[in-house]
Protein backbone atom coordinates (compact mmCIF):
# COMPACT_ATOMS: atom_id res chain seq x y z
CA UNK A 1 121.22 142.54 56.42
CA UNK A 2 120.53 144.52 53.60
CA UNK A 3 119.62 141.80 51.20
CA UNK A 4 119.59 143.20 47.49
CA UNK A 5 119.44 140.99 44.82
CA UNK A 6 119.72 141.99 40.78
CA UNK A 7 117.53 139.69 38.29
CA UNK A 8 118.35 139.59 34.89
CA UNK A 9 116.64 138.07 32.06
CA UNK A 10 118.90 138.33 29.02
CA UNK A 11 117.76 139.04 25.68
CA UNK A 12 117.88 141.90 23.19
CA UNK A 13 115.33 143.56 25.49
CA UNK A 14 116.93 142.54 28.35
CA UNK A 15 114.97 142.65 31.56
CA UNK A 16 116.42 143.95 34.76
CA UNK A 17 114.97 144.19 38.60
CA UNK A 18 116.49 145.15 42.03
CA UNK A 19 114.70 143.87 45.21
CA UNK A 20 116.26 145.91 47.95
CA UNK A 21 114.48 148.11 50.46
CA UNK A 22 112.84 149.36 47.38
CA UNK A 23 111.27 147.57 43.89
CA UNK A 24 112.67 148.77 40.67
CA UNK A 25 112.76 147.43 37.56
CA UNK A 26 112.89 148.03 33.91
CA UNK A 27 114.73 146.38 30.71
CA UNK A 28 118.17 147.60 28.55
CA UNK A 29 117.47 147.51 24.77
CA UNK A 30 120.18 146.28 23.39
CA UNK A 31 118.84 146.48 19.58
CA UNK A 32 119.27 150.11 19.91
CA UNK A 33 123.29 149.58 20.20
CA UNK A 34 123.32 146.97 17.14
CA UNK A 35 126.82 148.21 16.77
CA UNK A 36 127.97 146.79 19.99
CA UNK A 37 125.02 145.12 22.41
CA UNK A 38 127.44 143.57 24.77
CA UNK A 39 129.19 146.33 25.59
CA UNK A 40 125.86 148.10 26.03
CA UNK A 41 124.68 145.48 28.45
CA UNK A 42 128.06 145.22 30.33
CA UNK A 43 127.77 149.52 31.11
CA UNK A 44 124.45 149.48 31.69
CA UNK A 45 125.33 145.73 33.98
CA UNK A 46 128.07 147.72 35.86
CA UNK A 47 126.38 151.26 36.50
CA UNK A 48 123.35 149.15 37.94
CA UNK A 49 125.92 146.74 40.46
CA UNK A 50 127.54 150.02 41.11
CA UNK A 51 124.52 152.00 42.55
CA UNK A 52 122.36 148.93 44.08
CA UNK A 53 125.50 146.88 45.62
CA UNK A 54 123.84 143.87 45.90
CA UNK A 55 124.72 140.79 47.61
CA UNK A 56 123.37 138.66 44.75
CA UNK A 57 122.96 138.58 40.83
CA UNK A 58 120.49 135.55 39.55
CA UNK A 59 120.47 135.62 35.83
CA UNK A 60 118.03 133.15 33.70
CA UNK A 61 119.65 130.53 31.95
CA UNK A 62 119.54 130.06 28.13
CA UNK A 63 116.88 127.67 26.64
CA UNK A 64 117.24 129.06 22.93
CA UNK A 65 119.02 126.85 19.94
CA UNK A 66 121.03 128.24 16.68
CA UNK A 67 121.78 132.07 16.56
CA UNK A 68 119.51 132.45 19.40
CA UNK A 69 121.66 130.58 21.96
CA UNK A 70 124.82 131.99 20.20
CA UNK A 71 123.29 135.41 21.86
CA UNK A 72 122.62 134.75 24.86
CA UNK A 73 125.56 132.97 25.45
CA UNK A 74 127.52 136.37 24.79
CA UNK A 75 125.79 137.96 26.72
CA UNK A 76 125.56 135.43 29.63
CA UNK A 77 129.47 136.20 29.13
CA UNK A 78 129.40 139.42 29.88
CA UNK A 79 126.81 138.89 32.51
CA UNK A 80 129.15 136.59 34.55
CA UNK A 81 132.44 138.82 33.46
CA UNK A 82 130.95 141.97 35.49
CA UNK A 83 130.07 140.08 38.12
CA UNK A 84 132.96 138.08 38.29
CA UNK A 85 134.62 141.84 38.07
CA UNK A 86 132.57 143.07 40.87
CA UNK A 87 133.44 140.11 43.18
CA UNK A 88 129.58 139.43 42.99
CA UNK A 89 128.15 136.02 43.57
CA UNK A 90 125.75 135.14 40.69
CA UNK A 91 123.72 132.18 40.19
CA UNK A 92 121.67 130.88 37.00
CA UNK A 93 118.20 129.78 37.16
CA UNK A 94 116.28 127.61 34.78
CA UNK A 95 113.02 128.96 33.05
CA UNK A 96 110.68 126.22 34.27
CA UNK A 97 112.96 126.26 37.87
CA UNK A 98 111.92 130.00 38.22
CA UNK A 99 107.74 129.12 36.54
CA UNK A 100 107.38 126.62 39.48
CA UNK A 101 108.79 129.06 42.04
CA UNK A 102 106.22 131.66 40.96
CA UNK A 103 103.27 130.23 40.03
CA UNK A 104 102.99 126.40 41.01
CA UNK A 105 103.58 125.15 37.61
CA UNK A 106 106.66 124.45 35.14
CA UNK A 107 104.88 124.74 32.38
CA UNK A 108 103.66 129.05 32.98
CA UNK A 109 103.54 131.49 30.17
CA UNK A 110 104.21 135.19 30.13
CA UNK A 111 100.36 136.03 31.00
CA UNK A 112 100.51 133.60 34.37
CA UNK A 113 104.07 135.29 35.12
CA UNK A 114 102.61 138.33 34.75
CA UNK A 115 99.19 137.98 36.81
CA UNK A 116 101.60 135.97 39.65
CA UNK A 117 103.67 138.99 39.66
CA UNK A 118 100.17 141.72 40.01
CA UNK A 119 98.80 139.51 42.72
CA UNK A 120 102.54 139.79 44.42
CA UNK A 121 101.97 144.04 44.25
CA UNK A 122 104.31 144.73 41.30
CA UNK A 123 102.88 146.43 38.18
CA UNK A 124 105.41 145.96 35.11
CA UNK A 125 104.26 146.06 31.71
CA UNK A 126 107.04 144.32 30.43
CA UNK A 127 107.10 140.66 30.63
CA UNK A 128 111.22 140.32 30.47
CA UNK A 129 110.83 142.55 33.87
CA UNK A 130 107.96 140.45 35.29
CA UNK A 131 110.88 137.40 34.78
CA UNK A 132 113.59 140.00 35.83
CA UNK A 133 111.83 140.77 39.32
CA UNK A 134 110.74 136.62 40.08
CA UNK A 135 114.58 135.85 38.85
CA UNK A 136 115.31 138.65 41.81
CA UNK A 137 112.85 137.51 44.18
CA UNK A 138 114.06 133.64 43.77
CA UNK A 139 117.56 134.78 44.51
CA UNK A 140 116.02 136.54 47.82
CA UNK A 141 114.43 134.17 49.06
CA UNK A 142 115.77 130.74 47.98
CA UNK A 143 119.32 131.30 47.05
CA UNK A 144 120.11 133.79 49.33
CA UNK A 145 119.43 132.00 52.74
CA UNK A 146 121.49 129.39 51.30
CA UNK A 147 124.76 131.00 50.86
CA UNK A 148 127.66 131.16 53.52
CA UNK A 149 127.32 134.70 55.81
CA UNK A 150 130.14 137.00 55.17
């Protein structure tokens, strides 16, 4: 079983990681597209599906109020559109869900993420890919085992 799994934390610097055989990871600036983010994040959403093929998408789920939430509920749209398109199971995680799983407490910030994730062997400057790759790493290994075999 191959068992890749995407994470995504959205955002306007979204975060993105693939646990596969391999570690990769990285973010999609969606400021740079002002004129049209989602459609930015759904081509850069597909083109990664399309060369990974995962058997998995976890995506964090919004905690953000006013225009905030208004974004990220977009682009949680488009996020379950393409994999919805892609016959891809996806499943949403909760921030303090996903702070528990990788460090042993709810109540984490970005520098604990980020030192969990350097003690696990990955070195990402970003901290929307240090959520990215634990979003990716929770769908591995909890989420995963979970779900029917094909």
């Amino acid at each position: 079983m191959k068992e890749t799994v995407i994470g995504i934390d959205p955002g306007m610097t979204t975060g993105w990681a693939v646990l596969g055989s391999q570690v990769d990871s990285g973010t999609f600036n969606l400021k740079a597209h002002q004129s049209s983010p989602l459609w930015n994040l759904g081509t850069r959403l597909q083109k990664l599906i399309s060369q990974t093929r995962p058997e998995l998408l976890v995506y964090e789920e919004p905690v953000a109020r006013g225009m905030a939430a208004r974004s990220l509920n977009r682009q949680l749209g488009v996020i379950i559109y393409i994999c919805e398109y892609n016959l891809l199971p996806h499943y949403p995680v909760n921030p303090g869900t996903l702070k528990k799983y990788a460090t042993g407490t709810g109540r984490a910030d970005k520098a604990d993420m980020a030192q969990h994730a350097v003690a696990r062997g990955w070195h990402v400057d970003d901290h929307n890919a240090v959520d990215a790759l634990w979003l990716a790493d929770y769908g591995r290994h909890i989420i995963l085992p979970t779900m029917d075999a094909p």
